[in-house]
PDB file of N, CA and C in Angstrom:
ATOM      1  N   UNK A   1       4.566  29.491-113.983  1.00  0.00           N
ATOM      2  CA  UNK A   1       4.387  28.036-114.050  1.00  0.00           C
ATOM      3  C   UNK A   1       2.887  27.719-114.153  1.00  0.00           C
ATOM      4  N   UNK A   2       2.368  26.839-115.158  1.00  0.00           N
ATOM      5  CA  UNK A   2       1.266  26.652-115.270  1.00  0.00           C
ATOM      6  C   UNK A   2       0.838  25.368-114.509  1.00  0.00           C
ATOM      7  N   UNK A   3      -0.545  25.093-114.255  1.00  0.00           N
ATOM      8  CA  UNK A   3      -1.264  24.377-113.530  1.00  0.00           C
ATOM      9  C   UNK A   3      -0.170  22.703-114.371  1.00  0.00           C
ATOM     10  N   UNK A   4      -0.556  22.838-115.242  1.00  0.00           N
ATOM     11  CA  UNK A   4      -0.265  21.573-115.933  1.00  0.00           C
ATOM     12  C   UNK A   4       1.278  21.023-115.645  1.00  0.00           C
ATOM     13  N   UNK A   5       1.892  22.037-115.828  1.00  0.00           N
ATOM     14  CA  UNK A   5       3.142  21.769-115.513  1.00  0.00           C
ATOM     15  C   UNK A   5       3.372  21.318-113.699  1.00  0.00           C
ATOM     16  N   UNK A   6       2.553  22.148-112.868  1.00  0.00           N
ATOM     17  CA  UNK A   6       2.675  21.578-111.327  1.00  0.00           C
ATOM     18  C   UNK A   6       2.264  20.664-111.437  1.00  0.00           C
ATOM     19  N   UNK A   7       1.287  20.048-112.039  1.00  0.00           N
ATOM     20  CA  UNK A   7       0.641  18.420-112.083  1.00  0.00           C
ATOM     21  C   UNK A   7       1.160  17.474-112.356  1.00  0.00           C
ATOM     22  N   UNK A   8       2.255  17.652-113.223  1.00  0.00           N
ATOM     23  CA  UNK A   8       3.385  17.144-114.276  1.00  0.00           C
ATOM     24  C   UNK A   8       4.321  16.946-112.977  1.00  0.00           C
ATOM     25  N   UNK A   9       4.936  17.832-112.720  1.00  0.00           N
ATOM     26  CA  UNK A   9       6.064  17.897-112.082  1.00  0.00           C
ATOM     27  C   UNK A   9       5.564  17.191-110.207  1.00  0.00           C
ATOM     28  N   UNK A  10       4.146  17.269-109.920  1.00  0.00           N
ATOM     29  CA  UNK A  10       3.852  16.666-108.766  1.00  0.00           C
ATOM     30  C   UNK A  10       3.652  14.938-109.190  1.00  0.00           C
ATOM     31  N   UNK A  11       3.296  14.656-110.173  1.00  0.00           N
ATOM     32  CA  UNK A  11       3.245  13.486-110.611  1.00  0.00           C
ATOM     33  C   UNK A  11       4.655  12.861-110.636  1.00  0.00           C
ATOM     34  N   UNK A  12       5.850  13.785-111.264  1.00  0.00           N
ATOM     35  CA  UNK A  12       7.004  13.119-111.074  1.00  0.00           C
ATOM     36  C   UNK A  12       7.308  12.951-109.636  1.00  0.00           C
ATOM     37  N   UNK A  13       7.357  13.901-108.805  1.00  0.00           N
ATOM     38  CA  UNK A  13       7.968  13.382-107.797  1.00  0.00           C
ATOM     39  C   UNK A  13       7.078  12.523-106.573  1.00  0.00           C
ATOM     40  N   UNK A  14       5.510  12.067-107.052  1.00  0.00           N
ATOM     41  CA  UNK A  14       4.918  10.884-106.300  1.00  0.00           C
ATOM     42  C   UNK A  14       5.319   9.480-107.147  1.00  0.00           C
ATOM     43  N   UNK A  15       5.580   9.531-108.458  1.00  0.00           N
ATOM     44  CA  UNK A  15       5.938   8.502-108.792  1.00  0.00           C
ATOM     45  C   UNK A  15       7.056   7.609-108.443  1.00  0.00           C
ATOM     46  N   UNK A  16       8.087   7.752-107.906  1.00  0.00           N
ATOM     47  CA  UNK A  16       8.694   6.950-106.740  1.00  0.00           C
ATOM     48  C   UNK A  16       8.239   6.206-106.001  1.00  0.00           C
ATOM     49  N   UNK A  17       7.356   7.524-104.965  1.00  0.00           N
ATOM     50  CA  UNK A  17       6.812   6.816-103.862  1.00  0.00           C
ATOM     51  C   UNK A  17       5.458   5.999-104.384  1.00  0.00           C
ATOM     52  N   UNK A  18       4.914   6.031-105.019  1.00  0.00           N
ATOM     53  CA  UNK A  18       3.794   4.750-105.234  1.00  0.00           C
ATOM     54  C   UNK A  18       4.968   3.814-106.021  1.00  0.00           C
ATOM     55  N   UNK A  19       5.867   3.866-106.584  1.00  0.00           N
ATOM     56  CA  UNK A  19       6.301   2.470-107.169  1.00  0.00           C
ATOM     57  C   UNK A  19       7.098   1.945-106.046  1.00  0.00           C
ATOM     58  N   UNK A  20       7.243   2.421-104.914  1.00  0.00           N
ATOM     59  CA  UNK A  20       7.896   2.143-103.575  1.00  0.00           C
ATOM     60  C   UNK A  20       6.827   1.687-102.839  1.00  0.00           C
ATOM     61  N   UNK A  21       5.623   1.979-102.844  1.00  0.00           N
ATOM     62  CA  UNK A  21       4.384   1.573-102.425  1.00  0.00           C
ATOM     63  C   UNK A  21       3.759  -0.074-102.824  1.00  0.00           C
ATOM     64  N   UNK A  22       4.053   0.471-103.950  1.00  0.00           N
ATOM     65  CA  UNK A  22       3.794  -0.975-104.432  1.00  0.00           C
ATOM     66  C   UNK A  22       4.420  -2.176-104.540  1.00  0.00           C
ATOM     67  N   UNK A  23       5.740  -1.902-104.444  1.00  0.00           N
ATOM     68  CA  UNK A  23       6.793  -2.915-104.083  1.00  0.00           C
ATOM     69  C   UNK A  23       7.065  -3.879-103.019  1.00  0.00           C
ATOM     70  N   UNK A  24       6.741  -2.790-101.977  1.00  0.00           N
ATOM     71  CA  UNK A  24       6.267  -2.541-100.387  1.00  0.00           C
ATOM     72  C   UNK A  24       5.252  -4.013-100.366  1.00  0.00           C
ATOM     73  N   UNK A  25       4.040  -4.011-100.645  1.00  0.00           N
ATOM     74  CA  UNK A  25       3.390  -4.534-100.766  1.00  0.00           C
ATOM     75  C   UNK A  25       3.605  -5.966-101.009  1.00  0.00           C
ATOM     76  N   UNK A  26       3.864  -6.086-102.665  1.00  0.00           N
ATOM     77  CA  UNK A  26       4.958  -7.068-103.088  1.00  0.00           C
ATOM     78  C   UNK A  26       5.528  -7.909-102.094  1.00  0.00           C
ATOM     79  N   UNK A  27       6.540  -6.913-101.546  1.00  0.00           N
ATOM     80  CA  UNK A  27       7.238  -7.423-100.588  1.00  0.00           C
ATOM     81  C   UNK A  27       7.034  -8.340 -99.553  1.00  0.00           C
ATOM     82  N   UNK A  28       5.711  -7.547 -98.992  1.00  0.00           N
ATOM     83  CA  UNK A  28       4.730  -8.544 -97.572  1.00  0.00           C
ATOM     84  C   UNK A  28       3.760  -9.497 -98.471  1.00  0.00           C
ATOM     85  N   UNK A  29       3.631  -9.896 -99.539  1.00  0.00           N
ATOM     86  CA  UNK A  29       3.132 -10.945 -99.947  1.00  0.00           C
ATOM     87  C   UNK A  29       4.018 -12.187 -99.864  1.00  0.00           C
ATOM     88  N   UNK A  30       5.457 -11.599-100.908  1.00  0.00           N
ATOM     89  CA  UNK A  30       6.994 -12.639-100.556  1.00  0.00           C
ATOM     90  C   UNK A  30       6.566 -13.116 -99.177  1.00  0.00           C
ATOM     91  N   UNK A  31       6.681 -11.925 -98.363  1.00  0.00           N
ATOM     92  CA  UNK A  31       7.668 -11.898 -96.925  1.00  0.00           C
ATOM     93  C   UNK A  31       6.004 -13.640 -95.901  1.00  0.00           C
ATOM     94  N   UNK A  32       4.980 -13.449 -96.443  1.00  0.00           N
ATOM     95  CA  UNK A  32       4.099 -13.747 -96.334  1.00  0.00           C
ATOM     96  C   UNK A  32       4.423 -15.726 -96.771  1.00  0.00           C
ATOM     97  N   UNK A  33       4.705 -15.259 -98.165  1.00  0.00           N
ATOM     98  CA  UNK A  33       4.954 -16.472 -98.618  1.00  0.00           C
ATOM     99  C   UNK A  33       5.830 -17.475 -98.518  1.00  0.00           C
ATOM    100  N   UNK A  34       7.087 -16.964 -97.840  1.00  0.00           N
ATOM    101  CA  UNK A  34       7.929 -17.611 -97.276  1.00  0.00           C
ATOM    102  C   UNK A  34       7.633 -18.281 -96.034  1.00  0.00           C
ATOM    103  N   UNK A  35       7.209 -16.910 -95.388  1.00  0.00           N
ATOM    104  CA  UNK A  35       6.981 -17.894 -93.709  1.00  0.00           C
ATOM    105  C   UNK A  35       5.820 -18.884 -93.702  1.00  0.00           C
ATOM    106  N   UNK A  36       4.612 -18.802 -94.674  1.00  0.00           N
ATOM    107  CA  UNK A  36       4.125 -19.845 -94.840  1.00  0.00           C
ATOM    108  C   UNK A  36       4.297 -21.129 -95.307  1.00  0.00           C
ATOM    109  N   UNK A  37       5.725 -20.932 -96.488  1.00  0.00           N
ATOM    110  CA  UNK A  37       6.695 -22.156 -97.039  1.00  0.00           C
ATOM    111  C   UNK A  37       7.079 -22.552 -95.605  1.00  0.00           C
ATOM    112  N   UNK A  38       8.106 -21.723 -94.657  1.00  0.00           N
ATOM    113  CA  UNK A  38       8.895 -22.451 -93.685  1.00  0.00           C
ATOM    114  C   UNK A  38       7.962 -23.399 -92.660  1.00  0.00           C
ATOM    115  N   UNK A  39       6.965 -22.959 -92.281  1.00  0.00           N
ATOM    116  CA  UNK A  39       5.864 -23.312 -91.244  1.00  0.00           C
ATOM    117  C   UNK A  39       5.683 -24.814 -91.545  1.00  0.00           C
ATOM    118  N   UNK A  40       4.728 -24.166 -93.220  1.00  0.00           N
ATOM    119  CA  UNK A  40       3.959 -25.826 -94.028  1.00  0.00           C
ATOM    120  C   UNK A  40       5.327 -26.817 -94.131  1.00  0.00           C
ATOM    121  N   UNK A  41       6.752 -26.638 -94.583  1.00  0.00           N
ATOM    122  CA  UNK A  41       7.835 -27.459 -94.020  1.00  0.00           C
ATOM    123  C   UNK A  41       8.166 -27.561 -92.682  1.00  0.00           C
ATOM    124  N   UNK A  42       8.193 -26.980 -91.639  1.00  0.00           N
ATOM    125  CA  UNK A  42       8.474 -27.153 -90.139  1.00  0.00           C
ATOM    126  C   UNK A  42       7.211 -28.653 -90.066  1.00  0.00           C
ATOM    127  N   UNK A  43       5.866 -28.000 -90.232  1.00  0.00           N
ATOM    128  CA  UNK A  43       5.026 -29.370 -89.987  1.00  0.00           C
ATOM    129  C   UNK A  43       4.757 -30.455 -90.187  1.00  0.00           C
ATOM    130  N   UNK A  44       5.081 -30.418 -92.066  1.00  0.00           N
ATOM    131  CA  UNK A  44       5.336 -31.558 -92.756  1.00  0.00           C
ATOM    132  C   UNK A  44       6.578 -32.586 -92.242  1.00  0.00           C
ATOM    133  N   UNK A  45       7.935 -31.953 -91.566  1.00  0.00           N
ATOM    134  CA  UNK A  45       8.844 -32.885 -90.943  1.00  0.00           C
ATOM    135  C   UNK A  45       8.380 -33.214 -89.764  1.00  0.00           C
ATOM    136  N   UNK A  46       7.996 -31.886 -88.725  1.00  0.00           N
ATOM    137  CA  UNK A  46       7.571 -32.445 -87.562  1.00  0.00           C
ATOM    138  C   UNK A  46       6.571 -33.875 -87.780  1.00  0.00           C
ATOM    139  N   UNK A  47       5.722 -33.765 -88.908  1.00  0.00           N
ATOM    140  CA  UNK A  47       4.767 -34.610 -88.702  1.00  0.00           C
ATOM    141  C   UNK A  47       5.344 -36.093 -89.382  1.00  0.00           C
ATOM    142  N   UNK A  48       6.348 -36.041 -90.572  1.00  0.00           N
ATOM    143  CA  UNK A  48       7.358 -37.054 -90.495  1.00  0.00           C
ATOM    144  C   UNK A  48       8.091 -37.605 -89.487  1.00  0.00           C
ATOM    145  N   UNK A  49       8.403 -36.756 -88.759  1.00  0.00           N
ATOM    146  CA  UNK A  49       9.328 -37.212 -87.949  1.00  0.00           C
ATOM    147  C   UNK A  49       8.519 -38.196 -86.605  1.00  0.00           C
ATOM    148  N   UNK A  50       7.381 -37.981 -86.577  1.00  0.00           N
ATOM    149  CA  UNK A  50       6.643 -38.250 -85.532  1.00  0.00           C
ATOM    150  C   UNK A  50       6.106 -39.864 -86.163  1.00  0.00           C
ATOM    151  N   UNK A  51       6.046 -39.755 -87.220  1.00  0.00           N
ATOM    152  CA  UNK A  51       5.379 -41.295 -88.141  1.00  0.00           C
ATOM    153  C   UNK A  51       6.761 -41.905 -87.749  1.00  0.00           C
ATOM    154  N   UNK A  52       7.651 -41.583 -88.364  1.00  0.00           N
ATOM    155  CA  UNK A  52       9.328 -42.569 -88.095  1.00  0.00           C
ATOM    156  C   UNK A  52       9.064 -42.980 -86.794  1.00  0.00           C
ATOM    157  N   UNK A  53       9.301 -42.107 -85.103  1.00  0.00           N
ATOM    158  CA  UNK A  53       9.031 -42.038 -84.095  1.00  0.00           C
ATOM    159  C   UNK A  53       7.982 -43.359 -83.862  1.00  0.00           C
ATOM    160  N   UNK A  54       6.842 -42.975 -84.273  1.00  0.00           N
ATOM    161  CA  UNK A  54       6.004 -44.174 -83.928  1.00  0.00           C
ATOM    162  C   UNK A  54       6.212 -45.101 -84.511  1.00  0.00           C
ATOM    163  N   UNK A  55       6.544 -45.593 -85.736  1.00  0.00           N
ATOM    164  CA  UNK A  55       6.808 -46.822 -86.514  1.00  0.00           C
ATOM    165  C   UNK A  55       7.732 -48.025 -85.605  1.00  0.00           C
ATOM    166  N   UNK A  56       8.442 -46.691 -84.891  1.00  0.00           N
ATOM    167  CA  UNK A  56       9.769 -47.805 -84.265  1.00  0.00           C
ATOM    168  C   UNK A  56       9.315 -48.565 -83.151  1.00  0.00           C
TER     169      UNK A  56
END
């Protein structure tokens, strides 16, 4: 087995794991972007709800 071919064949089997790596990542940006959607909506009502509240 030549060098090239172990390089070849080590390249195939890291290529998974970095496209799993990178997904990964991906992922905690989503996972990031959501809970910052739910929050910036939790406050935006809380802070509606508090204008209604006082209006009355």
């Amino acid at each position: 087995m030549s060098l090239h071919q172990m390089s070849r064949l080590a390249r195939s089997r890291m290529g998974p794991l970095s496209r799993l790596h990178g997904r990964r990542r991906v992922h905690c940006v989503e996972l990031r972007l959501v809970s910052w959607t739910l929050v910036s909506q939790n406050v935006f009502a809380a802070s509606h709800w508090t204008v209604e509240f006082m209006s009355h």
